[in-house]
Protein backbone atom coordinates (compact mmCIF):
# COMPACT_ATOMS: atom_id res chain seq x y z
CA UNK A 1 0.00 0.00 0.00
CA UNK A 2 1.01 3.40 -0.46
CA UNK A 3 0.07 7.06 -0.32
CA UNK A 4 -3.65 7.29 -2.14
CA UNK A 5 -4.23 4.02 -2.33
CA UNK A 6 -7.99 3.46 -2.14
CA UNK A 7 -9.52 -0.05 0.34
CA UNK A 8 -13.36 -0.76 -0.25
CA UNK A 9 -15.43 -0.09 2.38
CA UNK A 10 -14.94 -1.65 5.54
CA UNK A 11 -18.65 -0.18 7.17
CA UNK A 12 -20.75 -2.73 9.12
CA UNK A 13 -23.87 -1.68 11.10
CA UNK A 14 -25.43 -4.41 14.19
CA UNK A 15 -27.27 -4.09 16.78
CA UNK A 16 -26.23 -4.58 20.63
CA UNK A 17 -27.37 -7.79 22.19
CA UNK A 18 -28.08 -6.04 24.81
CA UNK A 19 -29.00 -2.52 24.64
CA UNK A 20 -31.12 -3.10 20.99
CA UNK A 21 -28.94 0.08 19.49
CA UNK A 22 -27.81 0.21 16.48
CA UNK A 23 -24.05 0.43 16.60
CA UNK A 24 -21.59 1.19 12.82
CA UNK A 25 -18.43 -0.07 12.78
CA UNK A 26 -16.21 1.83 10.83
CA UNK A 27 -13.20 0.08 10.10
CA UNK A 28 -12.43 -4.09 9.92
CA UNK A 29 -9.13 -4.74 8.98
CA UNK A 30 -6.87 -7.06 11.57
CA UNK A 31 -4.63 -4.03 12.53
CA UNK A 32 -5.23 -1.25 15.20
CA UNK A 33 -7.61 1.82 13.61
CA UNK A 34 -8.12 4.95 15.96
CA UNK A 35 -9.25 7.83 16.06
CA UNK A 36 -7.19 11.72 16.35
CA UNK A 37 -6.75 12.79 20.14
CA UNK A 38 -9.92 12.92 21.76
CA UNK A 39 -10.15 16.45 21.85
CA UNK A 40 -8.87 17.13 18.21
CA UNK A 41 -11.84 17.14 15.78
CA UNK A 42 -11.13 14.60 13.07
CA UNK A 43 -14.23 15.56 10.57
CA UNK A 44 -13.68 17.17 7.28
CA UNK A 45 -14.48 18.46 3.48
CA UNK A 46 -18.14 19.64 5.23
CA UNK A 47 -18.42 16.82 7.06
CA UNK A 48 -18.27 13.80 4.81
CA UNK A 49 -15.08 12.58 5.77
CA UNK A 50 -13.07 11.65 8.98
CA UNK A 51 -9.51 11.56 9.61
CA UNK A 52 -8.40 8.49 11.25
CA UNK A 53 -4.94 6.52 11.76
CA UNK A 54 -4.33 3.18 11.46
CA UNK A 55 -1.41 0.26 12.11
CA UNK A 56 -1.81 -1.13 8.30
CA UNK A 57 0.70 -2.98 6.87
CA UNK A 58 2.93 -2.62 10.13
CA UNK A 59 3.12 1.19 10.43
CA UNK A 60 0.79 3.79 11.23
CA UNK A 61 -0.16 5.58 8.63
CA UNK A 62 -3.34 8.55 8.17
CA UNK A 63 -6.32 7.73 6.44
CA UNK A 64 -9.31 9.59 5.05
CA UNK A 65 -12.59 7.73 5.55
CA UNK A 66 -15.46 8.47 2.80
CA UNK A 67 -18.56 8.19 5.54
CA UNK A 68 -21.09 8.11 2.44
CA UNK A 69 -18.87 5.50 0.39
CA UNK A 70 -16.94 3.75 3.33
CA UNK A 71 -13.78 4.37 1.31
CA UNK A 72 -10.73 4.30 2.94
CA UNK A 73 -7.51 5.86 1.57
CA UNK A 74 -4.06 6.79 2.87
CA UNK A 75 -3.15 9.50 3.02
CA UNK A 76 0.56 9.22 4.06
CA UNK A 77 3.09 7.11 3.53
CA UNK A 78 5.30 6.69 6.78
CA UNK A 79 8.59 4.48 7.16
CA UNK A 80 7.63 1.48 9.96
CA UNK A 81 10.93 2.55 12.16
CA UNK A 82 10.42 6.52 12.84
CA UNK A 83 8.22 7.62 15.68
CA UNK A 84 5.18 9.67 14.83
CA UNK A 85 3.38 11.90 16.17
CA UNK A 86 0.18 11.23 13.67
CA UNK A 87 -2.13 10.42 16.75
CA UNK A 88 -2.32 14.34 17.89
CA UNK A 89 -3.04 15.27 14.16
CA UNK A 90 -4.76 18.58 13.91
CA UNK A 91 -6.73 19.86 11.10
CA UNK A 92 -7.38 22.94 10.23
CA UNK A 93 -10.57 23.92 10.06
CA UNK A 94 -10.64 26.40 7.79
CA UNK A 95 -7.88 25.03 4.80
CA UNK A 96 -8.23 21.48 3.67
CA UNK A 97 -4.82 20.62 5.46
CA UNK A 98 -3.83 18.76 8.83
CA UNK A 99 -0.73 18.82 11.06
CA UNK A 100 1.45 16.23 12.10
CA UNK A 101 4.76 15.96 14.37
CA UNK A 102 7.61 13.72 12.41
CA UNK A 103 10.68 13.27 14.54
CA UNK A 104 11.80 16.29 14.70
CA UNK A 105 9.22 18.64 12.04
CA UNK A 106 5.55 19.74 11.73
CA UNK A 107 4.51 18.57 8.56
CA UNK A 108 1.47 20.14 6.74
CA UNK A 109 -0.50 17.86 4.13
CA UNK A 110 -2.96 18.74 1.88
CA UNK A 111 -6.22 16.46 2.43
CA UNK A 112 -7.12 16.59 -1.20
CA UNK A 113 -3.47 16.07 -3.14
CA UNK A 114 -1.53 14.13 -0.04
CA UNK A 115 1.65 16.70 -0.58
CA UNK A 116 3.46 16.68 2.62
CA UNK A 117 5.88 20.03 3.77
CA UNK A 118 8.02 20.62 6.54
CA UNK A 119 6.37 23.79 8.54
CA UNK A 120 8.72 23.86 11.09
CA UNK A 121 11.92 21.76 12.68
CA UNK A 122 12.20 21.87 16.50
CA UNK A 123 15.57 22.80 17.99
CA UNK A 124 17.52 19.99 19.23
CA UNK A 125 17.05 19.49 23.47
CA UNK A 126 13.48 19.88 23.04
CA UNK A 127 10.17 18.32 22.44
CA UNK A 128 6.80 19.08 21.08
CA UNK A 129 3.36 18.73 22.68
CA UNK A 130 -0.17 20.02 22.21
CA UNK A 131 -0.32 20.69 18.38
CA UNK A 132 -3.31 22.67 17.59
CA UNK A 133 -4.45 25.45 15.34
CA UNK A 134 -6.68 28.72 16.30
CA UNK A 135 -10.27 29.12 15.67
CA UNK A 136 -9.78 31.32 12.47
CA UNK A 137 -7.09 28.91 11.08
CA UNK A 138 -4.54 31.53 11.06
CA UNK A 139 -1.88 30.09 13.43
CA UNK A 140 -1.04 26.81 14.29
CA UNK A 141 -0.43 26.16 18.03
CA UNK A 142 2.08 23.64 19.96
CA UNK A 143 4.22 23.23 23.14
CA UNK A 144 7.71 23.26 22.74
CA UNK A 145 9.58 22.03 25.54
CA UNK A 146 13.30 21.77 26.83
CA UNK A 147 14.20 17.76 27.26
CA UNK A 148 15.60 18.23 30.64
CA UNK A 149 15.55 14.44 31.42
CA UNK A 150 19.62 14.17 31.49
CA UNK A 151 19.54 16.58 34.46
CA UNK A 152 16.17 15.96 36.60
CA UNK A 153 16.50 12.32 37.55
CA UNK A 154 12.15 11.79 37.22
CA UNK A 155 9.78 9.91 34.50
CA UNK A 156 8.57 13.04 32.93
CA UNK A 157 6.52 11.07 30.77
CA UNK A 158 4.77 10.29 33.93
CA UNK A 159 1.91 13.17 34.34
CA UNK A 160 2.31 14.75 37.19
CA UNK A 161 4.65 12.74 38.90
CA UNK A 162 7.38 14.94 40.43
CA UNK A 163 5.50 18.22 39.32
CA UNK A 164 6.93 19.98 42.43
CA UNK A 165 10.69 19.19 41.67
CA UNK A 166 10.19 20.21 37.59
CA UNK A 167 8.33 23.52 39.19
CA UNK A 168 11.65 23.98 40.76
CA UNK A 169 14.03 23.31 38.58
CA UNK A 170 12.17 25.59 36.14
CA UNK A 171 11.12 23.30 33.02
CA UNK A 172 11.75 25.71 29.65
CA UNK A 173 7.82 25.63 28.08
CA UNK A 174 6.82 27.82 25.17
CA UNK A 175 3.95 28.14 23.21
CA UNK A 176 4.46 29.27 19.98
CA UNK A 177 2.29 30.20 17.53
CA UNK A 178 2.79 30.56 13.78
CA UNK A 179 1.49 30.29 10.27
């Protein structure tokens, strides 16, 4: 599979032993499909499609789903051994284009021609977080952060674990905002 390859429609409706209510399954293919971060609307193009990832083929890759149709097709094209960032994949909802982290880069894709650009490359010591864009989809949004982990000897992948200690050893955090 590649980028715009097109899958048939994987769309099943059933109803709930239990409950009676009619539930649609979206996707069926033996891999892991999920939806954007929970708070990052994945519906676009008015509506009629959603943005969703998906473990195909042994990576994850993004995927526009047809709701009308139940045509899938990918939308990116991602090497299996680089960490991605395609699960906090914003869109913007006012251009047909969505957001992605890649290693080190916020990439930009078109939703209707799949063309990929590097929007921005994150200094090296630091990480990104929280990729959004504003209202008015003028500026895109996202936490840049100094990796301080050599120095503060805590899991700071771990929430709030240690929150006093990184308060006081003053974790670097900026927001920037650009378009």
């Amino acid at each position: 599979m590649g980028k715009g390859t097109k899958s048939a429609a994987e769309i099943n409706t059933f109803q709930d032993p239990i409950t009676g209510a009619s539930i649609t399954q979206l996707t069926d293919y033996f891999a892991h499909s999920f939806h954007l971060y929970f708070t990052n609307n994945g519906w676009y193009d008015n509506g009629s499609k959603l943005l969703l990832c998906s473990d195909r083929d042994n990576t994850s890759n993004l995927y526009s789903l047809d709701i009308a149709s139940g045509e899938l097709t990918q939308l990116t094209d991602l090497n299996r051994n680089v960490p991605k960032g395609i699960h906090g994949t914003y869109i913007n909802p006012h251009k047909n284009e969505a957001y992605f982290t890649l290693e080190k880069s916020i990439i930009a894709i078109d939703l209707q021609t799949y063309k990929e650009k590097v929007i921005y490359t994150r200094p090296d010591g630091y990480n990104f977080s929280n990729l959004s864009c504003t209202a008015d989809g003028s500026y895109l949004c996202f936490g840049l952060s100094e990796d301080l982990s050599s120095s503060i000897n805590t899991n700071l992948s771990g929430g709030y674990v240690a929150l006093r200690k990184r308060k006081q050893l003053a974790l670097t955090a900026k927001f920037v905002y650009f378009y």
